[in-house]
Protein backbone atom coordinates (compact mmCIF):
# COMPACT_ATOMS: atom_id res chain seq x y z
CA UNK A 1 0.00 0.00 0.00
CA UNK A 2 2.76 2.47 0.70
CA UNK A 3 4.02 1.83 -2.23
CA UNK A 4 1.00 2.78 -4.26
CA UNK A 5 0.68 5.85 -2.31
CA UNK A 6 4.64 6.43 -3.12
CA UNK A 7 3.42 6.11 -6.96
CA UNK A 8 0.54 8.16 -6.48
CA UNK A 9 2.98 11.30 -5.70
CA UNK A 10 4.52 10.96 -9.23
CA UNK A 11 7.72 9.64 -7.54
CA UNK A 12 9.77 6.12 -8.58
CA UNK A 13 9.32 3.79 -6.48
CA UNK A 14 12.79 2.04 -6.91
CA UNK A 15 14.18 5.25 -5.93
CA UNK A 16 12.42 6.49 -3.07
CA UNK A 17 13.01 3.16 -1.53
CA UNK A 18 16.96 3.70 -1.67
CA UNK A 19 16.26 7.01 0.56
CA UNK A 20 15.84 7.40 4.43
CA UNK A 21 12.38 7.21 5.99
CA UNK A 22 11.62 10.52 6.59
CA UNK A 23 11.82 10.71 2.29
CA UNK A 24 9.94 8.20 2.45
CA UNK A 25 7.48 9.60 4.40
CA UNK A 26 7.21 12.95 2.66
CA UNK A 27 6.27 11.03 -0.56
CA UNK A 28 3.59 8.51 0.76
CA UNK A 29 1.69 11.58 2.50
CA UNK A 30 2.05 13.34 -0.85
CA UNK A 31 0.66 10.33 -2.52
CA UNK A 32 -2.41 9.91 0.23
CA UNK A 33 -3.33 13.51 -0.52
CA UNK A 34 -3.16 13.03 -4.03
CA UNK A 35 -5.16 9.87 -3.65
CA UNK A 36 -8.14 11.23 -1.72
CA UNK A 37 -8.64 13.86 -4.38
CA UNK A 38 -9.10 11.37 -6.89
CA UNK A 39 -10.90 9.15 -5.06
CA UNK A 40 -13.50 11.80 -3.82
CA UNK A 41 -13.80 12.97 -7.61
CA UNK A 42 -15.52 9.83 -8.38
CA UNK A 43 -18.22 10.96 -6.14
CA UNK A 44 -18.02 14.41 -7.59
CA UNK A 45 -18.18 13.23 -10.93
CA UNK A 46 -20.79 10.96 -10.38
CA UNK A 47 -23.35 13.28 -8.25
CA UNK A 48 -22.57 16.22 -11.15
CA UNK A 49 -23.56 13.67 -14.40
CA UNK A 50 -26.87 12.52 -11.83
CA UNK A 51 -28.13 16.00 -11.67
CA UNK A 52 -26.95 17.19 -15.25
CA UNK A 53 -28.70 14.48 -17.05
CA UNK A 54 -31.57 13.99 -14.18
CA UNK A 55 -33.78 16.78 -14.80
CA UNK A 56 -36.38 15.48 -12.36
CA UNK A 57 -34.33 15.01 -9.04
CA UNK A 58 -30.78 15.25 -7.89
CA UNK A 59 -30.01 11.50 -6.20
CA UNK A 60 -27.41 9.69 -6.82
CA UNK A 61 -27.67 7.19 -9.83
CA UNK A 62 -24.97 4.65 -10.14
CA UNK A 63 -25.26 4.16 -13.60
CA UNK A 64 -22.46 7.54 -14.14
CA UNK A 65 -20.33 5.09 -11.63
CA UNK A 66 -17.72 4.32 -14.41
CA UNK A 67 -17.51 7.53 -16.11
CA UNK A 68 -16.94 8.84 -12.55
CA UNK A 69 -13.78 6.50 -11.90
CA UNK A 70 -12.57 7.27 -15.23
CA UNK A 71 -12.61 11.03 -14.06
CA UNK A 72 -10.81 10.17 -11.07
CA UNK A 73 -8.09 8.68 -12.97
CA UNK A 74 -7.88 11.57 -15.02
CA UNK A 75 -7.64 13.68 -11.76
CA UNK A 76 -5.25 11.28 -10.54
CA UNK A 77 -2.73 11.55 -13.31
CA UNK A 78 -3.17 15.44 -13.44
CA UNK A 79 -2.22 15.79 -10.21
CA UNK A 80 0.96 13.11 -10.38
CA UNK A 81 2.14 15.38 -13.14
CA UNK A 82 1.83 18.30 -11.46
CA UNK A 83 3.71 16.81 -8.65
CA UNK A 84 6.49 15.22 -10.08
CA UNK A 85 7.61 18.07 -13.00
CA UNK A 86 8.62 20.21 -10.00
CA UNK A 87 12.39 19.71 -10.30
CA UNK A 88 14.46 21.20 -7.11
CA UNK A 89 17.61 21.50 -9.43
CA UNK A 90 16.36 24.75 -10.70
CA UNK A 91 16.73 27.93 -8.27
CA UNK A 92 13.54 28.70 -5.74
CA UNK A 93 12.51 31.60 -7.93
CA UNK A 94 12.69 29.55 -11.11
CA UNK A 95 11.02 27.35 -9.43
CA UNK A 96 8.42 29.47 -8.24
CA UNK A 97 7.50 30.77 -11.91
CA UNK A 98 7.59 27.54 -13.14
CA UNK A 99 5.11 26.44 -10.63
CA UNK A 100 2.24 29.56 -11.82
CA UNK A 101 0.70 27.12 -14.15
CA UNK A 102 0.55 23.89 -12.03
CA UNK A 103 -1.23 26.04 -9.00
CA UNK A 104 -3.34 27.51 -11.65
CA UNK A 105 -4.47 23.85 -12.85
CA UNK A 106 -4.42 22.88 -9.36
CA UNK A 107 -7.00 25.79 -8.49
CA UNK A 108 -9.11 24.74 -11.56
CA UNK A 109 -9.45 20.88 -10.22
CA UNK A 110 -9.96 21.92 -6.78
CA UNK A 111 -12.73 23.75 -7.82
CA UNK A 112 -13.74 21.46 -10.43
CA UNK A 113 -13.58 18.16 -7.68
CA UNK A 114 -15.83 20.82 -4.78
CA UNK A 115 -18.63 22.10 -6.36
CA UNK A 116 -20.18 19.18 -7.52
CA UNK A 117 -19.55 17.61 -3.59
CA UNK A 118 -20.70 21.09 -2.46
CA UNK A 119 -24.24 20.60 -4.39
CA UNK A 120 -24.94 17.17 -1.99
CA UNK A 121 -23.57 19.20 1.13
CA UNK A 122 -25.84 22.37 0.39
CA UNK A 123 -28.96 19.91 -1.56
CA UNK A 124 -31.83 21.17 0.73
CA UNK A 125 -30.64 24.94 0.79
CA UNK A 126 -30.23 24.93 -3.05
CA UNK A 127 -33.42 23.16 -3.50
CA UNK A 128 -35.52 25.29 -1.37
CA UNK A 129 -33.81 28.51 -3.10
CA UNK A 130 -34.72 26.73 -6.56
CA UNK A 131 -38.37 25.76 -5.43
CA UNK A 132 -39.13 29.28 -4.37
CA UNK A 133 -37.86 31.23 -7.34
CA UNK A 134 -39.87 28.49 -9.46
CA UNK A 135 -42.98 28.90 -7.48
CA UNK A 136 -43.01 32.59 -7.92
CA UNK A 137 -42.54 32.23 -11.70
CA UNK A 138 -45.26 29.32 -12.12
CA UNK A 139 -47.81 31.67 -10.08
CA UNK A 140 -46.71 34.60 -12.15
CA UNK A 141 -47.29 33.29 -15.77
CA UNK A 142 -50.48 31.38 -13.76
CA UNK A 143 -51.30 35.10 -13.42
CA UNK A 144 -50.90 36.09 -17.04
CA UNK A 145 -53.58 34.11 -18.23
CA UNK A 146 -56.21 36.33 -16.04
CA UNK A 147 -54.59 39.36 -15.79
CA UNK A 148 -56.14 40.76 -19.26
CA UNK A 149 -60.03 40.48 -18.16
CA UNK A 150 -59.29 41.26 -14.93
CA UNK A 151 -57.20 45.06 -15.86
CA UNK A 152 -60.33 45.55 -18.05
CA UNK A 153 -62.94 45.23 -15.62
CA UNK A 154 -61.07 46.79 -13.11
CA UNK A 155 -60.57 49.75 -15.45
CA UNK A 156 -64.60 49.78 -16.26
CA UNK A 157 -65.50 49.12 -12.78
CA UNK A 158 -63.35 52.48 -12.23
CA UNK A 159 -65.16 54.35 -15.21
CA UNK A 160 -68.46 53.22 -13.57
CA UNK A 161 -67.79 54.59 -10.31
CA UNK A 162 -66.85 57.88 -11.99
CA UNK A 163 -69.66 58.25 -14.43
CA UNK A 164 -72.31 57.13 -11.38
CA UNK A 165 -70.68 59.68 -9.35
CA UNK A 166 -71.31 62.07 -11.98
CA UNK A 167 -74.73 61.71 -12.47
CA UNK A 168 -75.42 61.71 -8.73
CA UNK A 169 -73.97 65.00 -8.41
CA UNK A 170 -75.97 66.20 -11.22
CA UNK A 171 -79.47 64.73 -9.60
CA UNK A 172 -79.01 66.05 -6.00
CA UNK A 173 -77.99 69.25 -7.63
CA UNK A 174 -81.06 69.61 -9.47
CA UNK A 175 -82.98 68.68 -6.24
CA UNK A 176 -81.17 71.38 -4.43
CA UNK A 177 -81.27 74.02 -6.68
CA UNK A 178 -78.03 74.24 -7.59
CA UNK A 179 -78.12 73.49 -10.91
CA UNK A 180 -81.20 74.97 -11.94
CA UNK A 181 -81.53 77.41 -9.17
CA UNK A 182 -85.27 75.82 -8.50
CA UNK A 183 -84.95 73.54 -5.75
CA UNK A 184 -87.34 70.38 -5.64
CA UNK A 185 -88.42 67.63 -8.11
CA UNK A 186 -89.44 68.28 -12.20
CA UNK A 187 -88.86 66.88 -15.27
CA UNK A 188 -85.21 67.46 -15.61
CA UNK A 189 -84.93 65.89 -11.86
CA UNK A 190 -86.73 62.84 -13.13
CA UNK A 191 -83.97 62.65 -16.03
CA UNK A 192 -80.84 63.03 -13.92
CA UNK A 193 -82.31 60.25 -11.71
CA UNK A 194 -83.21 57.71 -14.66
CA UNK A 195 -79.18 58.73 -15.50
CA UNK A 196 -78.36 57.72 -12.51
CA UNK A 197 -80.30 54.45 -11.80
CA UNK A 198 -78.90 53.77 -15.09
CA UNK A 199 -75.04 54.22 -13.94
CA UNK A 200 -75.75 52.42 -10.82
CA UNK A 201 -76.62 49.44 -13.02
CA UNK A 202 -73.96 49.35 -14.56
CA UNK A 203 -71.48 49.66 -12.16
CA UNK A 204 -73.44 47.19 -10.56
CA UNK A 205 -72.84 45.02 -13.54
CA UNK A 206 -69.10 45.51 -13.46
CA UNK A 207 -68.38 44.86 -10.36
CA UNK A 208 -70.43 41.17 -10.16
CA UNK A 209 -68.35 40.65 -13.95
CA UNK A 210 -65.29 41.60 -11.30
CA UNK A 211 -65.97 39.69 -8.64
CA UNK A 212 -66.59 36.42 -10.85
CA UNK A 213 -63.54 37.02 -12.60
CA UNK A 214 -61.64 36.89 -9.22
CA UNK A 215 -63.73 33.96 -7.80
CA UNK A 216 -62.28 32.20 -11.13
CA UNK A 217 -58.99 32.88 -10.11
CA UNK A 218 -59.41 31.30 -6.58
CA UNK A 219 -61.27 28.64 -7.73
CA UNK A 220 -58.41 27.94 -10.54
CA UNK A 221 -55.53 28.41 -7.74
CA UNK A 222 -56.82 25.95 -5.43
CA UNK A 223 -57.93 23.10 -8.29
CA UNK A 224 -54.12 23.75 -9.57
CA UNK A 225 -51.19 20.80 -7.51
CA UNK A 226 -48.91 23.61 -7.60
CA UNK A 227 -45.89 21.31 -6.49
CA UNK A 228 -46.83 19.47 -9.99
CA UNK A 229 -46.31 22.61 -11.40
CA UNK A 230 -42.93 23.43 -9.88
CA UNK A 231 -41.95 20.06 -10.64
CA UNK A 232 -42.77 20.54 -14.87
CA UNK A 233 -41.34 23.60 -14.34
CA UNK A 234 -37.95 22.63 -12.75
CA UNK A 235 -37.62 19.91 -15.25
CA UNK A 236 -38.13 22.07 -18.00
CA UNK A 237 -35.68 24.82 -17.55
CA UNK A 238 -33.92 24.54 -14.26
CA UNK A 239 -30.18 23.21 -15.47
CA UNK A 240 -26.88 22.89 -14.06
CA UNK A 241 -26.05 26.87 -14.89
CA UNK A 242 -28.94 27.58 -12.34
CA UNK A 243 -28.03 25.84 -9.30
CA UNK A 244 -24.16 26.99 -9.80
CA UNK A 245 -25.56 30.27 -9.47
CA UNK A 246 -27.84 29.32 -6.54
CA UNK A 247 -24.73 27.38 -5.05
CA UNK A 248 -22.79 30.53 -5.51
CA UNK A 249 -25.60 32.62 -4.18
CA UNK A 250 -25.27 30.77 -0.85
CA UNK A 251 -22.12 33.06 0.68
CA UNK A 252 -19.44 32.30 2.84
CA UNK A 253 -20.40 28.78 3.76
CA UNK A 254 -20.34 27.62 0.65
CA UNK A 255 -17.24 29.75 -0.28
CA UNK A 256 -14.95 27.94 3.10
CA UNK A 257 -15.77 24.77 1.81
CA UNK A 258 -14.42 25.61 -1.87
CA UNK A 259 -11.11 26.86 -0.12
CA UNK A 260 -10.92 23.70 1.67
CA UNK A 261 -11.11 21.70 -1.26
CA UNK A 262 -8.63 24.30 -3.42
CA UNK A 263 -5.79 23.89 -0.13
CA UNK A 264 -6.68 20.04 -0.10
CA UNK A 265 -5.45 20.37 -3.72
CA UNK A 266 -2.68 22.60 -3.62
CA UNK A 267 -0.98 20.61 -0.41
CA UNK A 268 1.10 18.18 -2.26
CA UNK A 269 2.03 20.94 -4.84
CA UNK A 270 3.09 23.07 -2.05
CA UNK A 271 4.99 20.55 0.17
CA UNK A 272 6.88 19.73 -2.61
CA UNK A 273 7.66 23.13 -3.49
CA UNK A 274 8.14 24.08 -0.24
CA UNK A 275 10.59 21.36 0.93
CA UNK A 276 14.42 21.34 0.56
CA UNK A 277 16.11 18.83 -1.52
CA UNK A 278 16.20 15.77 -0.05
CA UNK A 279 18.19 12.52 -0.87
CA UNK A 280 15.16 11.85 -3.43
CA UNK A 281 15.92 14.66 -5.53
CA UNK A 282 20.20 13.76 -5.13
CA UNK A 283 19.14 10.21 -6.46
CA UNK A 284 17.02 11.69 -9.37
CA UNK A 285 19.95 13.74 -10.51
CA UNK A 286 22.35 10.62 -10.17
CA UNK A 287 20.36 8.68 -12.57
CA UNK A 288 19.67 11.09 -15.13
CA UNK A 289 23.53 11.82 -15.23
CA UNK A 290 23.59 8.10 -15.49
CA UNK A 291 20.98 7.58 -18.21
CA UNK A 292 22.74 10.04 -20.04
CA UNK A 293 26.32 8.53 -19.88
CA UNK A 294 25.03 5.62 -20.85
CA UNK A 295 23.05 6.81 -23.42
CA UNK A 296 26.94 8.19 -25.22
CA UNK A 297 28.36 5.04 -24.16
CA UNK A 298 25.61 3.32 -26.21
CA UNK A 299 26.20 5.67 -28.98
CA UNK A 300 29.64 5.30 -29.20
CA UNK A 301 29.18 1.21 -28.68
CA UNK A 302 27.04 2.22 -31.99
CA UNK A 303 29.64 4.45 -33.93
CA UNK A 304 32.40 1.56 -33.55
CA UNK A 305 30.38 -0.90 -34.70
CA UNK A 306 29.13 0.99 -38.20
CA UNK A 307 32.78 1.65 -38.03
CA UNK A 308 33.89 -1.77 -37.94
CA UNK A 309 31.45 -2.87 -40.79
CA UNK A 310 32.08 0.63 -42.87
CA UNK A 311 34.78 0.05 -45.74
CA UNK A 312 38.21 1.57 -44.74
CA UNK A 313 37.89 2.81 -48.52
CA UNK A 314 35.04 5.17 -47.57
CA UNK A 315 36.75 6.77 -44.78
CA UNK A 316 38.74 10.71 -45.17
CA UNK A 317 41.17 12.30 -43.74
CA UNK A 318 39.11 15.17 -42.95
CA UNK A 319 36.75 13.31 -41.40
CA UNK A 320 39.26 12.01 -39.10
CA UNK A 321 40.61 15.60 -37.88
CA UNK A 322 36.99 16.53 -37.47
CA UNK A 323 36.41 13.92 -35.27
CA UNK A 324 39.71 14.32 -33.39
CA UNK A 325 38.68 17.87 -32.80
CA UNK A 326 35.80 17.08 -31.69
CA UNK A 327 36.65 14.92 -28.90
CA UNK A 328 40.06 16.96 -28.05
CA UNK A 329 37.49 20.03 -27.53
CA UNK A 330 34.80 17.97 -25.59
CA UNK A 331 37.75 15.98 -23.30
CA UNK A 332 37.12 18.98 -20.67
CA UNK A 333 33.76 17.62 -19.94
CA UNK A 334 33.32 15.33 -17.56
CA UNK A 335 30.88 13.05 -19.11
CA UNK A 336 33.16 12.81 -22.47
CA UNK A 337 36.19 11.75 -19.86
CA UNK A 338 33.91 8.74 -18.98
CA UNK A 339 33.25 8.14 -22.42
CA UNK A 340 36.77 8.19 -23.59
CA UNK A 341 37.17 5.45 -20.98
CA UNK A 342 35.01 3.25 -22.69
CA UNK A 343 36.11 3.53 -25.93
CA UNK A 344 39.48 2.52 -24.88
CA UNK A 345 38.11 -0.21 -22.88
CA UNK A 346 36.07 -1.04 -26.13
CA UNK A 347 39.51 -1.07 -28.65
CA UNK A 348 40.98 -3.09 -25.82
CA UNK A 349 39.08 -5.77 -25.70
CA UNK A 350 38.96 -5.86 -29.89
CA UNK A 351 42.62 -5.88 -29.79
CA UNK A 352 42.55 -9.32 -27.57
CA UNK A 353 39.42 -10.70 -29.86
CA UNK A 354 41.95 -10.46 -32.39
CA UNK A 355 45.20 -11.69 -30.91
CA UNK A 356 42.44 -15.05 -29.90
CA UNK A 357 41.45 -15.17 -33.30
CA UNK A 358 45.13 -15.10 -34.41
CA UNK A 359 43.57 -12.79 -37.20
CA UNK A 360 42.12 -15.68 -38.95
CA UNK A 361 39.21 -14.33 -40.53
CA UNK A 362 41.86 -11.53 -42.09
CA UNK A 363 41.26 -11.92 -45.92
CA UNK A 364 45.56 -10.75 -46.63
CA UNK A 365 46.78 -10.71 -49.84
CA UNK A 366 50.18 -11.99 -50.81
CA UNK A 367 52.86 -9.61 -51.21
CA UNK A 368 56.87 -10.62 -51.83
CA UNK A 369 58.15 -10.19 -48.18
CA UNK A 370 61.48 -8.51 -47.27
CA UNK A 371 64.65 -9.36 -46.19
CA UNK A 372 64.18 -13.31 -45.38
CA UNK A 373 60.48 -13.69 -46.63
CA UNK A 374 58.93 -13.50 -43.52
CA UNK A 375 55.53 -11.61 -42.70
CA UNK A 376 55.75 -8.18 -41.17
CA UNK A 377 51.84 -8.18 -40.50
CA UNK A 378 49.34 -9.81 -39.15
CA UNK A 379 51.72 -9.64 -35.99
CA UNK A 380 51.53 -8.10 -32.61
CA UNK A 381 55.32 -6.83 -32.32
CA UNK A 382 56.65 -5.65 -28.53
CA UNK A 383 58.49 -2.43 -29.08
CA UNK A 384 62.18 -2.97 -27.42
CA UNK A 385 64.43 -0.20 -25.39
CA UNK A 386 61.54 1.41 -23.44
CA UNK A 387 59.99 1.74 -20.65
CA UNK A 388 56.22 2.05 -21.76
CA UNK A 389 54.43 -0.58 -23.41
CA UNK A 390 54.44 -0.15 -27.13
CA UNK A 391 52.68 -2.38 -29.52
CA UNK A 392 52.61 -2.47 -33.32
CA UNK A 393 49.69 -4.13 -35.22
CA UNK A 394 50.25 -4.22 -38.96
CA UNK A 395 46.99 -4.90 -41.07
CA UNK A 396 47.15 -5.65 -44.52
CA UNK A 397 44.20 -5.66 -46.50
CA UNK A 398 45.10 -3.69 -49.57
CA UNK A 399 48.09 -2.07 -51.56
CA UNK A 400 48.07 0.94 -50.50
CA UNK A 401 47.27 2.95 -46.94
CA UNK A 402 46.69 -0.28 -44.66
CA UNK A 403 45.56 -0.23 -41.12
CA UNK A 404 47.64 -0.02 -38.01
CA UNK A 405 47.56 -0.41 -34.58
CA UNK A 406 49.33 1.39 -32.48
CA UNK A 407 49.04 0.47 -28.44
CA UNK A 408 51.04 2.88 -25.87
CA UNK A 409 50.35 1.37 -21.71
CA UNK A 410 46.63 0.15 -23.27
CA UNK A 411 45.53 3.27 -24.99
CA UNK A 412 44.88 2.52 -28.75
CA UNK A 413 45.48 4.56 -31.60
CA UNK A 414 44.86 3.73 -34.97
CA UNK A 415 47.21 4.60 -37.88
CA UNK A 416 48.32 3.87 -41.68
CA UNK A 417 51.24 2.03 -42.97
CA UNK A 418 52.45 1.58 -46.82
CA UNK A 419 54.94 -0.78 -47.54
CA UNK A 420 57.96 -0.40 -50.84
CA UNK A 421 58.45 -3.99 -51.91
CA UNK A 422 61.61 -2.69 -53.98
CA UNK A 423 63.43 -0.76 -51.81
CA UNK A 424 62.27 -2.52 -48.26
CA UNK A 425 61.39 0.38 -47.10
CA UNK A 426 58.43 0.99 -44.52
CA UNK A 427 56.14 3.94 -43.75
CA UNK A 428 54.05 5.31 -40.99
CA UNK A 429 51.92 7.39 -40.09
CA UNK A 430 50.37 7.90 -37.09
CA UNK A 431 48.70 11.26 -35.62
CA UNK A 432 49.22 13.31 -38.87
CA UNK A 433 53.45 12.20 -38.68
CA UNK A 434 54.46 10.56 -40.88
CA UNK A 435 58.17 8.36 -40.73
CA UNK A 436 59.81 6.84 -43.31
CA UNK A 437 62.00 3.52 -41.95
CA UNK A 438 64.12 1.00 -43.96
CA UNK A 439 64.00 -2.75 -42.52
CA UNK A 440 67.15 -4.01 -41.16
CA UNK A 441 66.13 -7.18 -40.12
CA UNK A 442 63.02 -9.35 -39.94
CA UNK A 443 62.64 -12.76 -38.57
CA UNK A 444 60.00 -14.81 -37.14
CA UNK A 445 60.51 -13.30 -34.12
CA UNK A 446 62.19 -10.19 -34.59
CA UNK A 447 62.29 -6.82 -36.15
CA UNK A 448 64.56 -4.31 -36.59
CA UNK A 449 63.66 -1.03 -38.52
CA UNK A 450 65.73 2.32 -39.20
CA UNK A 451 64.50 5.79 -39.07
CA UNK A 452 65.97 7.33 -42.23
CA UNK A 453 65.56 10.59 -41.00
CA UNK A 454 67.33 10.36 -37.82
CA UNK A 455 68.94 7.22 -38.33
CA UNK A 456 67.97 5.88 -35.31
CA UNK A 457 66.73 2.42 -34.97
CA UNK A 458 63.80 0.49 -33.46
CA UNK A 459 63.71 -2.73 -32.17
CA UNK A 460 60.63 -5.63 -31.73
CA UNK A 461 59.95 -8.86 -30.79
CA UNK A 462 57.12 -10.73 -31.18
CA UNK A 463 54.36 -10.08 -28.28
């Protein structure tokens, strides 16, 4: 188990194992974290698809299960990467912009991973905001439907009362006097009461019209199951946009719990950060200097072998100082000191392939030999008169510019010699210098060469 929880934090597990156990510690806790994040977005993901796709209620249907564990794993290898690409070789403030986009994702999937857990936390609050704001707006279209009668005969109810009022006014002034400065009852008096008998009619009229209009209303309100209502209402065109904003609505309550979940998510992030580099981080940089020596020991394992099968007739001269500049320039580095190990490790051990193959696979053509006929090549010959180790390895293979061998205390060099079947005369050259010697003496075991130049002479023997 700890060792999931180590692999959980984006950390190898080979490696952390090699380091005390308060690194070993650090990572587990980062991988528990890391862990419970995922695990509680399977809930989150679940509960969010259950109310996005279940218009009609908000429980918890187990058929989004899956897609809710394949979120988690998502979640799961966010957060390892997030982790694990915070490298402690870099300096605190490189590390700290570096680190702007991670706690920027890591804000996002906090947020992401909470609100859907916050919707089951807050259910009844949101729901009760929801069925409130839907009640109002069922009543209020319910409304609609009457409010057109009911404005008009409100509005000739009104007109009624003014035009009775009117011709009330006008009848008790006539009775008075007032109007017609004759006080008491006459023809006119009988008119402006038949006026208004007449308006009290029909204001009488408008108001029952008024009253039955309203009575409707009642009478429709209580035969309506508003919670039916809500319900075909809520289903229709209460979404997921909605109750975020409801959520959101909710204040600081809801807003704590967010941070919570955001701090839950930035923990590992931050104690990684945070933390001084430990023998984890020392091991990390180990191995990738390790991958990466081995990586130019492999290519150089490579380069000798396409060597090896390349023709010696394709190779140049200027190919040769390129390459010799390039590792006489790159010999400061320490990773190109390791790999100049190798390589003589490499022409070692094909030296002694050949000298247990006695060079039988050598296809050597046949030259006339100097002196007393015998071979010059296809010989290891011991240089004689000095203190370091010299070999000679003469390769024949063709007429002209053949291969040699030159070995000084186990460091190989390769060369080229050309042999003067008239004159017994030998050449070499080795490192760009070229020598031109005349053979003395050659014998089965022995060889004796002078430089023409100096006239000095070199000695061998057969290694």
């Amino acid at each position: 188990m700890r060792d999931f929880f180590i692999w959980c934090s984006g950390a190898s597990v080979e490696i952390v194992k090699k380091c005390d156990d308060k690194e070993i510690s650090k990572y587990a806790n980062i991988g528990i974290v890391v862990f419970c994040v995922a695990f509680l977005s399977i809930f989150s993901a679940t509960y969010f698809l259950s109310f996005a796709f279940n218009t009609e209620g908000t429980n918890f249907v187990w058929l989004y299960l899956p897609i809710g564990i394949i979120w988690a794993f998502i979640i799961l290898s966010l957060d390892r990467a997030i982790v694990s690409t915070i490298s402690k070789n870099d300096s605190f403030n490189i590390q700290i912009l570096k680190s702007i986009p991670r706690v920027a994702l890591a804000l996002m999937i906090g947020i992401v991973v909470a609100t859907p857990l916050e919707f089951k936390i807050f259910e009844k609050e949101v729901n009760n905001v929801i069925i409130s704001k839907v009640e109002k707006i069922v009543k209020k279209d319910f409304e609609k439907d009457f409010q057109g009668k009911l404005k008009l005969w409100e509005t000739k109810v009104n007109d009624e009362e003014k035009s009775y009022s009117e011709d009330k006014r006008t009848y008790e002034d006539e009775i008075t006097g007032k109007k017609s400065g004759i006080p008491g009852k006459g023809k006119r008096a009988d008119e402006y009461m038949r006026n208004e008998l007449n308006s009290l009619s029909k204001l009488n009229i408008a108001k029952d019209s008024l009253t039955q209009i309203r009575q409707t209303i009642v009478e429709a309100d209580q035969n309506i199951s508003w919670p039916d209502e809500i319900d075909k209402y809520k289903s229709k065109n209460i979404g997921v946009i909605e109750r975020v904003n409801v959520l959101y609505s909710l204040g600081g309550t809801h807003l704590a719990i967010t941070i919570l979940f955001i701090l839950i998510e930035l923990l590992p992030l931050l104690t990684k950060l945070l933390s001084n580099r430990g023998g984890y981080d020392e091991l990390i940089i180990s191995e990738e200097r390790n991958k990466l020596h081995q990586a130019d020991v492999n290519q150089l394992k490579e380069s000798e072998l396409k060597e090896e099968i390349l023709s010696l007739e394709n190779k140049k001269h200027t190919q040769k100082a390129k390459l010799r500049v390039q590792i006489e320039q790159n010999l400061q580095k320490e990773i190109l000191t390791e790999l100049s190990k190798a390589q003589n490790e490499i022409a070692l051990k094909r030296v002694e392939e050949f000298r247990q193959k006695n060079l039988n696979n050598l296809n050597l053509p046949t030259i006339q030999q100097p002196v007393n006929k015998e071979k010059l090549e296809d010989k290891f010959w011991l240089q004689i008169g000095t203190t370091d180790k010299i070999e000679y390895f003469f390769r024949n293979g063709k007429l002209r510019d053949n291969e040699l061998l030159y070995s000084k205390d186990g460091t190989v060099s390769k060369g080229l010699w050309n042999f003067n079947q008239t004159k017994t005369e030998l050449s070499i050259e080795l490192e760009n210098n070229k020598t031109d010697f005349e053979i003395v003496e050659i014998l089965t075991n022995k060889l004796k060469l002078k430089d023409k130049d100096r006239n000095d002479f070199l000695e061998f023997e057969k290694a």
